[in-house]
PDB file of N, CA and C in Angstrom:
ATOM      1  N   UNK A   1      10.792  -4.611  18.560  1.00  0.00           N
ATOM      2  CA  UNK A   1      12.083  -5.183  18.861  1.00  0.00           C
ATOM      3  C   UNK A   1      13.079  -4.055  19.090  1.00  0.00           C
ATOM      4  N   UNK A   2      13.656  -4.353  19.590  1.00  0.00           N
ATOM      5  CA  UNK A   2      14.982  -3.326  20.385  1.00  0.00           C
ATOM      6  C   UNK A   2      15.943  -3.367  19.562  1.00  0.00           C
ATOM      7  N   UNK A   3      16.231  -1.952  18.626  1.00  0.00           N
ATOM      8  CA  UNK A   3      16.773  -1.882  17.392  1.00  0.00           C
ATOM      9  C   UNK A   3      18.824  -1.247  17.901  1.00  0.00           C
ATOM     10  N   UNK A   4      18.393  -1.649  19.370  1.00  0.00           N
ATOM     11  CA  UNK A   4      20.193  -1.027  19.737  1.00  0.00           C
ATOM     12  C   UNK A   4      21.335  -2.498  19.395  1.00  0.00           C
ATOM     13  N   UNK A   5      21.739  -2.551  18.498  1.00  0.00           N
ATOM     14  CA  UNK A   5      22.807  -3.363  17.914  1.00  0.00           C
ATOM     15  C   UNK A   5      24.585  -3.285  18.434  1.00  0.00           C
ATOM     16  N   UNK A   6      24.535  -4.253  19.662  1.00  0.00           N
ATOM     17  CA  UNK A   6      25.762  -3.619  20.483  1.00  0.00           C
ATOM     18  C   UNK A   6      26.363  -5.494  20.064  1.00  0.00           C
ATOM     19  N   UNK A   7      25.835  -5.941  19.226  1.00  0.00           N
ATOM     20  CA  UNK A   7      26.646  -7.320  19.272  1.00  0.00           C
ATOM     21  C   UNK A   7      27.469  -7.736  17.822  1.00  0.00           C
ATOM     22  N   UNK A   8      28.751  -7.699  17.934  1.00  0.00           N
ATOM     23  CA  UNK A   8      28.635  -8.608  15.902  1.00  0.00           C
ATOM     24  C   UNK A   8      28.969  -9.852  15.699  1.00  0.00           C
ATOM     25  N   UNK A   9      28.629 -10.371  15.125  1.00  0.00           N
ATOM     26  CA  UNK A   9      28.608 -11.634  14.745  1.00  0.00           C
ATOM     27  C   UNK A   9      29.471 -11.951  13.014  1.00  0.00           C
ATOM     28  N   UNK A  10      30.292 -12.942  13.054  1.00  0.00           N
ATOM     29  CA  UNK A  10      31.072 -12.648  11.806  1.00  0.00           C
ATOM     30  C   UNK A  10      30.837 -14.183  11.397  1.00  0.00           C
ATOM     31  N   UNK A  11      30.393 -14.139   9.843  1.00  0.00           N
ATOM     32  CA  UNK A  11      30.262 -15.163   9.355  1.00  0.00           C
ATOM     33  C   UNK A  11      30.465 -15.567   7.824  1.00  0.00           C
ATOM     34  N   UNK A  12      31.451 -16.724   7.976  1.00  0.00           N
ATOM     35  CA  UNK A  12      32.158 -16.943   6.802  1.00  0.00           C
ATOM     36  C   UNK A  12      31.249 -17.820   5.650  1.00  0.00           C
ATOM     37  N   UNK A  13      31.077 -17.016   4.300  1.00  0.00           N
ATOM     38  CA  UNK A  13      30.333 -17.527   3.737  1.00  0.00           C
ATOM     39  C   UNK A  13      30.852 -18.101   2.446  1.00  0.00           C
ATOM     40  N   UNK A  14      30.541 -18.978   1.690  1.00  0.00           N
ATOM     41  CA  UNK A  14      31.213 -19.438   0.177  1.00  0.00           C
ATOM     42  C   UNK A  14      30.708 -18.652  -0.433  1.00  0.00           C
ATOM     43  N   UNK A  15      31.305 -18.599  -2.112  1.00  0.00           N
ATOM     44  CA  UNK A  15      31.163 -17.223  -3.177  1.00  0.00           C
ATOM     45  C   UNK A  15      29.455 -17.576  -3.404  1.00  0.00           C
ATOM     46  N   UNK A  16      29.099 -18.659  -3.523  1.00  0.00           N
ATOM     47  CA  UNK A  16      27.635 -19.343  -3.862  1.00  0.00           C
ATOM     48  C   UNK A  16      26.492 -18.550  -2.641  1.00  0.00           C
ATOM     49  N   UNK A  17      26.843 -18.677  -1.689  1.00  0.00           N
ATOM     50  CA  UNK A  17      26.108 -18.443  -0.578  1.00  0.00           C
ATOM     51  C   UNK A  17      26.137 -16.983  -0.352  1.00  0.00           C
ATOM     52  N   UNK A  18      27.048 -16.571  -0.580  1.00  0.00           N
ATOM     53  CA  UNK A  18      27.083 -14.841  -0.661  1.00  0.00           C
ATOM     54  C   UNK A  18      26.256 -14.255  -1.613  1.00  0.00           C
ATOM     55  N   UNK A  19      26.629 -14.882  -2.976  1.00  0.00           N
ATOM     56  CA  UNK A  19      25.781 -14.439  -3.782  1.00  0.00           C
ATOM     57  C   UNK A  19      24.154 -14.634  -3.735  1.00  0.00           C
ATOM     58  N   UNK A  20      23.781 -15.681  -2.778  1.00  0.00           N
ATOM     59  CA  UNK A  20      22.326 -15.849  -3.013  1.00  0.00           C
ATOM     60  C   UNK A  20      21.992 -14.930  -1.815  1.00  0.00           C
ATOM     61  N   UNK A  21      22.679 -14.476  -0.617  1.00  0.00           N
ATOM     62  CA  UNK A  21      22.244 -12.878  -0.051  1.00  0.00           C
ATOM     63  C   UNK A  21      22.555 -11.497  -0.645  1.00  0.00           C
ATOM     64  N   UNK A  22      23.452 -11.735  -1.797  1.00  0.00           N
ATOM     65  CA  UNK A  22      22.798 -10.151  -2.704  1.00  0.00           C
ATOM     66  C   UNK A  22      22.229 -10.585  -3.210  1.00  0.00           C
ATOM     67  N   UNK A  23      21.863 -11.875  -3.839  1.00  0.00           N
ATOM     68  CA  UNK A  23      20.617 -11.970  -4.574  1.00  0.00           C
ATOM     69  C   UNK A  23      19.574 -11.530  -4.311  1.00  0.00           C
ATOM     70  N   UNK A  24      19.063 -11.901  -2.853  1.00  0.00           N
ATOM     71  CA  UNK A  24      18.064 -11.640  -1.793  1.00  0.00           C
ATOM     72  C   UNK A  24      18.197 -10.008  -1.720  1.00  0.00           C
ATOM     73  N   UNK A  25      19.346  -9.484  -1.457  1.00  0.00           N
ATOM     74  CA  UNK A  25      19.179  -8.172  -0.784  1.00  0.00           C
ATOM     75  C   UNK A  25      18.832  -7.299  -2.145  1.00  0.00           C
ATOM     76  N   UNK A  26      18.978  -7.580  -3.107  1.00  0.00           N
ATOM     77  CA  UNK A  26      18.902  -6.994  -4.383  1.00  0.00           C
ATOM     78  C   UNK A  26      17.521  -6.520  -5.128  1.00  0.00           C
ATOM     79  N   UNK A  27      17.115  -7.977  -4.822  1.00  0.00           N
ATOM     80  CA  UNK A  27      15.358  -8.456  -5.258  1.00  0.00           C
ATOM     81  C   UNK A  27      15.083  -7.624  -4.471  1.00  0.00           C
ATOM     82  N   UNK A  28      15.099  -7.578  -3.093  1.00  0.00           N
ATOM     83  CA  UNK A  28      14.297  -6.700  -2.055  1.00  0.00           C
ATOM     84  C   UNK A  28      14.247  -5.411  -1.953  1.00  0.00           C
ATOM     85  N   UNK A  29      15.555  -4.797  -2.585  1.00  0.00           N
ATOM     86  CA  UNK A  29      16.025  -3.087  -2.545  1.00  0.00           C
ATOM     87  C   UNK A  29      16.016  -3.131  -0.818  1.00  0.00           C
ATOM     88  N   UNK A  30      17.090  -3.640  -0.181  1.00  0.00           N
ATOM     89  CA  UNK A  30      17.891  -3.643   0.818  1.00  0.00           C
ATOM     90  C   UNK A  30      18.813  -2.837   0.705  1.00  0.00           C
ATOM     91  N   UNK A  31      19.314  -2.173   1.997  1.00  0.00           N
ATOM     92  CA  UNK A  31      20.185  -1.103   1.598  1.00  0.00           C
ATOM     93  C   UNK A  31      21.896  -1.513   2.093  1.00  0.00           C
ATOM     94  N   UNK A  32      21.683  -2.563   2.729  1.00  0.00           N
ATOM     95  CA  UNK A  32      22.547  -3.097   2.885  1.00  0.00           C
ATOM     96  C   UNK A  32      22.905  -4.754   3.331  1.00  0.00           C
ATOM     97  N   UNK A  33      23.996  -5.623   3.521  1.00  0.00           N
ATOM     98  CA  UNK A  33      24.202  -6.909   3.211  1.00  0.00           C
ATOM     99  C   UNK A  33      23.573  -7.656   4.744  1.00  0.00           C
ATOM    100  N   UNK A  34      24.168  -6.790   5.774  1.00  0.00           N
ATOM    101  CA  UNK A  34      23.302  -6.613   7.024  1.00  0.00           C
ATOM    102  C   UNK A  34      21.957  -6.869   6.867  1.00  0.00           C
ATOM    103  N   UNK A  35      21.589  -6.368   6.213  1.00  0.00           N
ATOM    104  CA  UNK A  35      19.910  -5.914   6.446  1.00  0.00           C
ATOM    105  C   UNK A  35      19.192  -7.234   5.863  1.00  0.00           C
ATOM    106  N   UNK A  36      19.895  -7.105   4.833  1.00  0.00           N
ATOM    107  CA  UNK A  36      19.412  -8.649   4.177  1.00  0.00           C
ATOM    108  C   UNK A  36      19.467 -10.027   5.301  1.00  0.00           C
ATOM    109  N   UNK A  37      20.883  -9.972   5.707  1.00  0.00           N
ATOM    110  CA  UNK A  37      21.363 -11.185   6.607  1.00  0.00           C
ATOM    111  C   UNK A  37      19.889 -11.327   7.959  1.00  0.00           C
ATOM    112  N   UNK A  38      19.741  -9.893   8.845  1.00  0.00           N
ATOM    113  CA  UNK A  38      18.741 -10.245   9.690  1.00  0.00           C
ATOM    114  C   UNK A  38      17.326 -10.350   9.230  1.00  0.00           C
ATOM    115  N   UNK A  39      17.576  -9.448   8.201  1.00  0.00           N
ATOM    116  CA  UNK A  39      15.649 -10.290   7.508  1.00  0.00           C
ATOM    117  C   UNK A  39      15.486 -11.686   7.138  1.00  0.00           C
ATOM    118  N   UNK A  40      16.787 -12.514   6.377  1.00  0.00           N
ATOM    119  CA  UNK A  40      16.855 -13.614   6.033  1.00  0.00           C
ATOM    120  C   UNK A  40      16.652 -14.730   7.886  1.00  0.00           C
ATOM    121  N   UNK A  41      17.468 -14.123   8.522  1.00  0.00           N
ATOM    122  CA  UNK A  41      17.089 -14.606   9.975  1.00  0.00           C
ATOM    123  C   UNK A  41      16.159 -14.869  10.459  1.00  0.00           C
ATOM    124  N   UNK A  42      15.289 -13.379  10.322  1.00  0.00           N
ATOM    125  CA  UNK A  42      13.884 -13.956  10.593  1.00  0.00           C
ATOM    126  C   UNK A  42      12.853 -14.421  10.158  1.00  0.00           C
ATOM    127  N   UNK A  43      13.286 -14.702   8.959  1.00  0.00           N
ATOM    128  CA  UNK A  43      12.156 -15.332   7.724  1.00  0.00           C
ATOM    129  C   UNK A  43      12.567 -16.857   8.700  1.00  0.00           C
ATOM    130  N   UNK A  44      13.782 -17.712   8.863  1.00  0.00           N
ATOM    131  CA  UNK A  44      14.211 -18.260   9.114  1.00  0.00           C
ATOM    132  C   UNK A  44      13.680 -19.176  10.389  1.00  0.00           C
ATOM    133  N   UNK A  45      13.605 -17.970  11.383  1.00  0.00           N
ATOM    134  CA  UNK A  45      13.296 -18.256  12.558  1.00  0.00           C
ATOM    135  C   UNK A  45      11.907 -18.359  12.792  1.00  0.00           C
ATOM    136  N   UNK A  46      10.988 -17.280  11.974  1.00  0.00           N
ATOM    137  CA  UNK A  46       9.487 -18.159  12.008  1.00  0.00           C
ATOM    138  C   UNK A  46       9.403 -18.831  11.456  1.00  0.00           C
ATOM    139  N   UNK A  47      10.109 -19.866  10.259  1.00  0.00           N
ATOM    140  CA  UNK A  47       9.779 -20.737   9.882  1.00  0.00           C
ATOM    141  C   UNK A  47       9.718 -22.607  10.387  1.00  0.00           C
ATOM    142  N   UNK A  48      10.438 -21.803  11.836  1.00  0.00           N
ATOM    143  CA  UNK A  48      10.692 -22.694  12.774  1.00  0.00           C
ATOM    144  C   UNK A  48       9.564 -22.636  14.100  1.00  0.00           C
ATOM    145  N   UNK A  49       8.969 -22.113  13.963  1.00  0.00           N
ATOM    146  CA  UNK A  49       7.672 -20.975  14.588  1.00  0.00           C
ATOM    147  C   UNK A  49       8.656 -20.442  15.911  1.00  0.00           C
ATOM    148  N   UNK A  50       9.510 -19.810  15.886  1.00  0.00           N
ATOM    149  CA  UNK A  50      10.242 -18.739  16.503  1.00  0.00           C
ATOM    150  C   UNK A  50       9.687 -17.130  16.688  1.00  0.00           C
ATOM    151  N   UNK A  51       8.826 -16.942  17.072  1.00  0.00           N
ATOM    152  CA  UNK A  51       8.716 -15.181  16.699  1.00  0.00           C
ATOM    153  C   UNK A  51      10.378 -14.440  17.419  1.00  0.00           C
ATOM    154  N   UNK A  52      10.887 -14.406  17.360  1.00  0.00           N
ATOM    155  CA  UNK A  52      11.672 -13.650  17.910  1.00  0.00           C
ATOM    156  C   UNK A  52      11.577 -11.813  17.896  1.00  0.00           C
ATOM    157  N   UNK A  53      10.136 -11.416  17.669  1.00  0.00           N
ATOM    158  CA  UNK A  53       9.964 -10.530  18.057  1.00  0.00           C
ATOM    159  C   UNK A  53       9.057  -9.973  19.239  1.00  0.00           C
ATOM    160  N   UNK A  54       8.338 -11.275  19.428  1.00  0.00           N
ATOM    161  CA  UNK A  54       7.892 -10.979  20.378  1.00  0.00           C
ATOM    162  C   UNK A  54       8.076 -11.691  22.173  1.00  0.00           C
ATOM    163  N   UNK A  55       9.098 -10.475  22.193  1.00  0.00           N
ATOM    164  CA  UNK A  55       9.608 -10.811  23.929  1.00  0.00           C
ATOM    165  C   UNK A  55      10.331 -11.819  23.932  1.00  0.00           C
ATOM    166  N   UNK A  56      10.903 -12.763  23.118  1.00  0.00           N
ATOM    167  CA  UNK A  56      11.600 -13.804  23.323  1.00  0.00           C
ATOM    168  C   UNK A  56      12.658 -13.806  23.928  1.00  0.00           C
ATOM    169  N   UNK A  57      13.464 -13.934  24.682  1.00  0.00           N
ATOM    170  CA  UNK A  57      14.640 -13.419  25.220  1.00  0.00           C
ATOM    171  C   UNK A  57      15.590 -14.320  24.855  1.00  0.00           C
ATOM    172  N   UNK A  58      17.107 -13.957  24.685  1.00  0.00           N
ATOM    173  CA  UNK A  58      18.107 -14.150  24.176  1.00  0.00           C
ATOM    174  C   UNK A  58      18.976 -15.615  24.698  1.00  0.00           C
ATOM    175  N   UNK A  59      17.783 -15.599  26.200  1.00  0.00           N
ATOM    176  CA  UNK A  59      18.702 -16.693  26.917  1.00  0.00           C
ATOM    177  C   UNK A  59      18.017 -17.890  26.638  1.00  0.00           C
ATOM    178  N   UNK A  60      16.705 -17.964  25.996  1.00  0.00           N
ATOM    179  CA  UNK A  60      16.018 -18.847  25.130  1.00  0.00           C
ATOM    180  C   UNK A  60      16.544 -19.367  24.076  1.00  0.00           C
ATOM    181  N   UNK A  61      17.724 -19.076  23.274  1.00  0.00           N
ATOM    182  CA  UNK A  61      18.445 -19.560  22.189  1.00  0.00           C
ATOM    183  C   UNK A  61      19.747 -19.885  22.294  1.00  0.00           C
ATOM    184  N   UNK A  62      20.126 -20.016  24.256  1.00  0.00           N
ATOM    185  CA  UNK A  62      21.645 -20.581  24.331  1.00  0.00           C
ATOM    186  C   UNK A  62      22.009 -22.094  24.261  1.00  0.00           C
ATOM    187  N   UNK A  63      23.346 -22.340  24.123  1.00  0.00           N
ATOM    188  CA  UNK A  63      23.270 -24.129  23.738  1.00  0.00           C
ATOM    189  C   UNK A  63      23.275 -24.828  25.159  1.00  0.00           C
ATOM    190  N   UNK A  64      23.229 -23.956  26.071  1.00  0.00           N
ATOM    191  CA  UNK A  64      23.294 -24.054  27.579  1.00  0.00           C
ATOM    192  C   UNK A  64      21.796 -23.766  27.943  1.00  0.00           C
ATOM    193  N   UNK A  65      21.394 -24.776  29.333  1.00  0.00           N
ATOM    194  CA  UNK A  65      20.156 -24.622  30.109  1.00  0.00           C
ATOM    195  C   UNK A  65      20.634 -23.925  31.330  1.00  0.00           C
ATOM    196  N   UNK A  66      19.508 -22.636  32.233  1.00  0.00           N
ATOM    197  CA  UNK A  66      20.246 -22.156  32.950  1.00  0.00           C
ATOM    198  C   UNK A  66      19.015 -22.625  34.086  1.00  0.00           C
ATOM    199  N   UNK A  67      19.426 -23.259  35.017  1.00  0.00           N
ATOM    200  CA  UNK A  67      18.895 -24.276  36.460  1.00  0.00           C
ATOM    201  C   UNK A  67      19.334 -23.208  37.817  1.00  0.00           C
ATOM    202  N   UNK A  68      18.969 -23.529  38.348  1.00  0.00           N
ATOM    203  CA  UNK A  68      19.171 -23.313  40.049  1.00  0.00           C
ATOM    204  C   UNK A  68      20.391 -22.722  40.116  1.00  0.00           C
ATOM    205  N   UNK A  69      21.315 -23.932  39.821  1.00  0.00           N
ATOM    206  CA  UNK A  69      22.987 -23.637  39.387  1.00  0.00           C
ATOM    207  C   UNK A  69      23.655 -23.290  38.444  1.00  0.00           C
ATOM    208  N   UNK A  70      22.955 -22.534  38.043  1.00  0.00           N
ATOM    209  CA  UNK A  70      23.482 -21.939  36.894  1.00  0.00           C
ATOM    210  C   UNK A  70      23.148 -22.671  35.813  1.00  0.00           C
ATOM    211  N   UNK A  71      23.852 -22.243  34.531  1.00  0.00           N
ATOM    212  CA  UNK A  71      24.077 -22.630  33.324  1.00  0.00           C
ATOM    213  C   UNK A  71      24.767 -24.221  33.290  1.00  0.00           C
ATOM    214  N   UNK A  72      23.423 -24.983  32.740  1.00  0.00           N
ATOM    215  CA  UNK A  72      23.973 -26.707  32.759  1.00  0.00           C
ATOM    216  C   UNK A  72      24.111 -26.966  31.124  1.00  0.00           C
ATOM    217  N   UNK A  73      24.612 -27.915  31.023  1.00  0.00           N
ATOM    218  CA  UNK A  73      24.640 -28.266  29.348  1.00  0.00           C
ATOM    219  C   UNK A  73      23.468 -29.035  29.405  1.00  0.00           C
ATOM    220  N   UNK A  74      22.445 -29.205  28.090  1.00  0.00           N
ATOM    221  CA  UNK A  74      20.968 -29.654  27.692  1.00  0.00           C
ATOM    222  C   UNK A  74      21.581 -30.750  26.529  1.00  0.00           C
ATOM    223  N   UNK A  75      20.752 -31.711  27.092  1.00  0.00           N
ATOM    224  CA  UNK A  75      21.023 -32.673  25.384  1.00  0.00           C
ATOM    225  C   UNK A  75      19.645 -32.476  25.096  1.00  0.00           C
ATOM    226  N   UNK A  76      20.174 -32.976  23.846  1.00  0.00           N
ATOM    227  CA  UNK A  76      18.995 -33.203  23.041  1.00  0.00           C
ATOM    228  C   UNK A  76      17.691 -33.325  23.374  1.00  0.00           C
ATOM    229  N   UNK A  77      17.634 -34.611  24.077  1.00  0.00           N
ATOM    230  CA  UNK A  77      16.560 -35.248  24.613  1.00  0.00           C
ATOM    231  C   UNK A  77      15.696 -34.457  25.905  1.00  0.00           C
ATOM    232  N   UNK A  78      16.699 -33.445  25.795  1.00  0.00           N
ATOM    233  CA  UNK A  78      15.590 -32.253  27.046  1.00  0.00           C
ATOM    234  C   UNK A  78      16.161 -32.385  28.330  1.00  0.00           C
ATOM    235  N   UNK A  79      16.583 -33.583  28.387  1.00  0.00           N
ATOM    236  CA  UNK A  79      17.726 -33.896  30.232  1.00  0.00           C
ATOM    237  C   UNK A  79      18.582 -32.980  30.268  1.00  0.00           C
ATOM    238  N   UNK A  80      18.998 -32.140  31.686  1.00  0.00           N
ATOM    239  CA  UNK A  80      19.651 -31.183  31.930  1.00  0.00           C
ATOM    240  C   UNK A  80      20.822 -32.260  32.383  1.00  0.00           C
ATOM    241  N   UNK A  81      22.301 -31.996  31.852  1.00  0.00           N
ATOM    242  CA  UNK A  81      23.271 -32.667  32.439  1.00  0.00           C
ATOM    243  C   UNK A  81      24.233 -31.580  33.228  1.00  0.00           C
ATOM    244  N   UNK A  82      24.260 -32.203  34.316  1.00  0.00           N
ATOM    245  CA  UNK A  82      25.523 -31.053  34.840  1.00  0.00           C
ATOM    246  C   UNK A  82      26.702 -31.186  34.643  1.00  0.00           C
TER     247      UNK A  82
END
């Protein structure tokens, strides 16, 4: 996986939920809250059978389908709506 980190992402967590990622990062000897957060990700994401390490590309996880014409909105049900 392509370890160049040019994106951030900010996410607001309760005192409960914070604490159970130092919990995590703690148990693990993580060196930082980061590190914990994307390992917890990908425990996450194969548990969804996601590899997201292998080759998956980024445009595979948008809330948008991208068609002929671009980027359409996807429901649920898999129908591309324009």
């Amino acid at each position: 996986m392509n370890d160049l980190r040019a994106e951030r992402l900010q996410v607001m967590l309760s005192p409960e939920e914070l604490a159970a990622v130092d919990d995590f990062r703690f148990k693990h000897r993580m060196p930082t809250r980061a590190a914990a957060v994307r390992e917890l990700l990908k425990f996450g994401l194969a548990a969804v059978g996601v590899d997201a390490g292998a080759g998956v590309k980024s445009s595979s996880f948008g809330v948008f389908g991208r068609g002929r014409d671009g980027h359409t909105q996807v429901d649920p049900e898999g129908d591309n709506e324009n």
